[in-house]
C-alpha atoms as a PDB file:
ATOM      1  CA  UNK A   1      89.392 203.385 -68.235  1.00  0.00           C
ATOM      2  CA  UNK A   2      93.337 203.119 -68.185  1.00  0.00           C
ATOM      3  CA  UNK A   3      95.133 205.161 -70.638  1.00  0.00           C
ATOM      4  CA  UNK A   4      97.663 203.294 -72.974  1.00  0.00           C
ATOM      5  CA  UNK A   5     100.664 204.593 -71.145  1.00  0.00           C
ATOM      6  CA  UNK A   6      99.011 203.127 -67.825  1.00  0.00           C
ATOM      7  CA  UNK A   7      98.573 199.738 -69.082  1.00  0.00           C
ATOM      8  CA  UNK A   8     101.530 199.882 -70.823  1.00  0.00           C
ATOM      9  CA  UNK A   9     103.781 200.335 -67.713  1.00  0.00           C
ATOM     10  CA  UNK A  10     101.513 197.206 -65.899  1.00  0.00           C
ATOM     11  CA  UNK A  11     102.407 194.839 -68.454  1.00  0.00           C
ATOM     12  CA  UNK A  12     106.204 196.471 -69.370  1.00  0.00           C
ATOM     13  CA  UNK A  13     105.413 197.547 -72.784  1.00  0.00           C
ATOM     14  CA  UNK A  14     107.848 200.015 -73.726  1.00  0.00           C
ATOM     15  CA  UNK A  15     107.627 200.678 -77.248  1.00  0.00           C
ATOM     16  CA  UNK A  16     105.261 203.482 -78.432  1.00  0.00           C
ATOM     17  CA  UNK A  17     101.856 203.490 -78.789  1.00  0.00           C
ATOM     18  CA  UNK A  18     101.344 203.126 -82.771  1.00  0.00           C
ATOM     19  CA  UNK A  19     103.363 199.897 -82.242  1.00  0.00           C
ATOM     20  CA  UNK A  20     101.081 198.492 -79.154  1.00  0.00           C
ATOM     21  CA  UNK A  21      97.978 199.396 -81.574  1.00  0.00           C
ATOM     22  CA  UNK A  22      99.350 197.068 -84.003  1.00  0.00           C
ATOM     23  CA  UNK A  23     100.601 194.202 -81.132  1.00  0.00           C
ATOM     24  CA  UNK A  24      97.231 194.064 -80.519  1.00  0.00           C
ATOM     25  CA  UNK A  25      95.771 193.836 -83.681  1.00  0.00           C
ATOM     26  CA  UNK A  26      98.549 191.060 -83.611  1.00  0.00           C
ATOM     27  CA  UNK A  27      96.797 189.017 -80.371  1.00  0.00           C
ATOM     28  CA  UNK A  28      93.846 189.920 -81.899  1.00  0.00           C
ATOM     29  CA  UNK A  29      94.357 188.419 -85.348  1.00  0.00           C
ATOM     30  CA  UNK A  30      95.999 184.875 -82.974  1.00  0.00           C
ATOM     31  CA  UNK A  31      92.922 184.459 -81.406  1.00  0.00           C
ATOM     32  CA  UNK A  32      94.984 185.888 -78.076  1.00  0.00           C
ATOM     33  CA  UNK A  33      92.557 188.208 -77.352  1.00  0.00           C
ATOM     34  CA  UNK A  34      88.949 189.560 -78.521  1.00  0.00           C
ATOM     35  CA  UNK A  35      88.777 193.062 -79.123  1.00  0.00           C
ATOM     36  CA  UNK A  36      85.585 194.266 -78.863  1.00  0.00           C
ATOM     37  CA  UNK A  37      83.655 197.778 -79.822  1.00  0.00           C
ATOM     38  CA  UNK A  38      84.373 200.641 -77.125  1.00  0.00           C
ATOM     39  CA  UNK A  39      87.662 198.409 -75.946  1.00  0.00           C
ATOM     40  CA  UNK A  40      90.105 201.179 -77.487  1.00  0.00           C
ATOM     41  CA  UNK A  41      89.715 204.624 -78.011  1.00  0.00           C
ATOM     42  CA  UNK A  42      92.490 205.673 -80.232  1.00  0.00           C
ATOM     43  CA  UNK A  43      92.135 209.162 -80.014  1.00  0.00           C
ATOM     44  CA  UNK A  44      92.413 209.754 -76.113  1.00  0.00           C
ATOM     45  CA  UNK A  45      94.562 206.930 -75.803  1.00  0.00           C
ATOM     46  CA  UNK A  46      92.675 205.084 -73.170  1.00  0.00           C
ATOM     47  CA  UNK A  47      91.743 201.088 -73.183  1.00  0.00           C
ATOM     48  CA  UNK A  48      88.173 199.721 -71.394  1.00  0.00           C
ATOM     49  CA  UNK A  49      88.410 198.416 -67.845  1.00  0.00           C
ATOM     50  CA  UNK A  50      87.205 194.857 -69.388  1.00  0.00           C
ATOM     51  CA  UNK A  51      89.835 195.373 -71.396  1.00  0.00           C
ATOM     52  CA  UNK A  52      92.059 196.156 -69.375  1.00  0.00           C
ATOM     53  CA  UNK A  53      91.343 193.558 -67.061  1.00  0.00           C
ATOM     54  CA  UNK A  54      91.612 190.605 -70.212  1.00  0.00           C
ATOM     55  CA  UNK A  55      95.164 192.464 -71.574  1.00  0.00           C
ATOM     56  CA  UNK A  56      96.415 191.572 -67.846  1.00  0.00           C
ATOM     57  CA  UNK A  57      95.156 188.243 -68.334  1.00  0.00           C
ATOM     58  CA  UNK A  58      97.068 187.555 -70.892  1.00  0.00           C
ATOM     59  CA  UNK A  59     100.098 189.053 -69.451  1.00  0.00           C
ATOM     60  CA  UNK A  60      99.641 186.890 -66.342  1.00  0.00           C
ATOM     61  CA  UNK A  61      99.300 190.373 -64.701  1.00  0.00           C
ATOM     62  CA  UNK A  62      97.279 190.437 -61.396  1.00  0.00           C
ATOM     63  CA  UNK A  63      94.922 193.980 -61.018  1.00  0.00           C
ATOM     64  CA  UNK A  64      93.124 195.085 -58.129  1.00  0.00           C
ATOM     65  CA  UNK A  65      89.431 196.842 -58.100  1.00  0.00           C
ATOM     66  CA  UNK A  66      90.263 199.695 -59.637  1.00  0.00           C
ATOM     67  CA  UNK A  67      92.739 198.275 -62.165  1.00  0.00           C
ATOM     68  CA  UNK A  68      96.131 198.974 -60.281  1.00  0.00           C
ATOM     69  CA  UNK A  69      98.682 196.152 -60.000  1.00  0.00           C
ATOM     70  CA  UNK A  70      97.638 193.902 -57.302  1.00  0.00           C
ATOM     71  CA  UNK A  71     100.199 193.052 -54.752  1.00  0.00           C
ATOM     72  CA  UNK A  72      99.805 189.577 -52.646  1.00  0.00           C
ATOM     73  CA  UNK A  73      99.557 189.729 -48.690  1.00  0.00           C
ATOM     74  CA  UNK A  74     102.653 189.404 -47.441  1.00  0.00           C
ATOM     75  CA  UNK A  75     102.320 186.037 -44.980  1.00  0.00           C
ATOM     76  CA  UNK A  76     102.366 186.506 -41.609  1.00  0.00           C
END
């Protein structure tokens, strides 16, 4: 689980989080994304690791195991 603020700052969504309730209702409603039962929890703020993991999808946003931003190997 990933709170809003959390997956807010891995995809650089800065407005507040009434507003990225209602963006995705937006992707949602553009066949963007499926929001499923369990996805959000509005009332501790926190979004599903599937969830999560198709938000960065869409954001072309690359996570590691356990949902962090992934950064590439540097090449040696």
């Amino acid at each position: 689980m990933k709170t809003f603020k959390q997956m807010k700052a891995q995809i650089d969504f800065c407005q507040t989080d009434d507003f990225f309730l209602e963006y995705l209702q937006r992707l949602m409603a553009a066949e963007v994304i499926q929001i499923n039962d369990g996805d959000i929890d509005v009332n501790s703020k926190t979004l599903s690791d599937d969830f999560c993991e198709r938000l960065a999808n869409v954001y072309g946003v690359n996570l590691d195991e356990e949902l962090n931003l992934a950064t590439p190997d540097k090449e040696k």
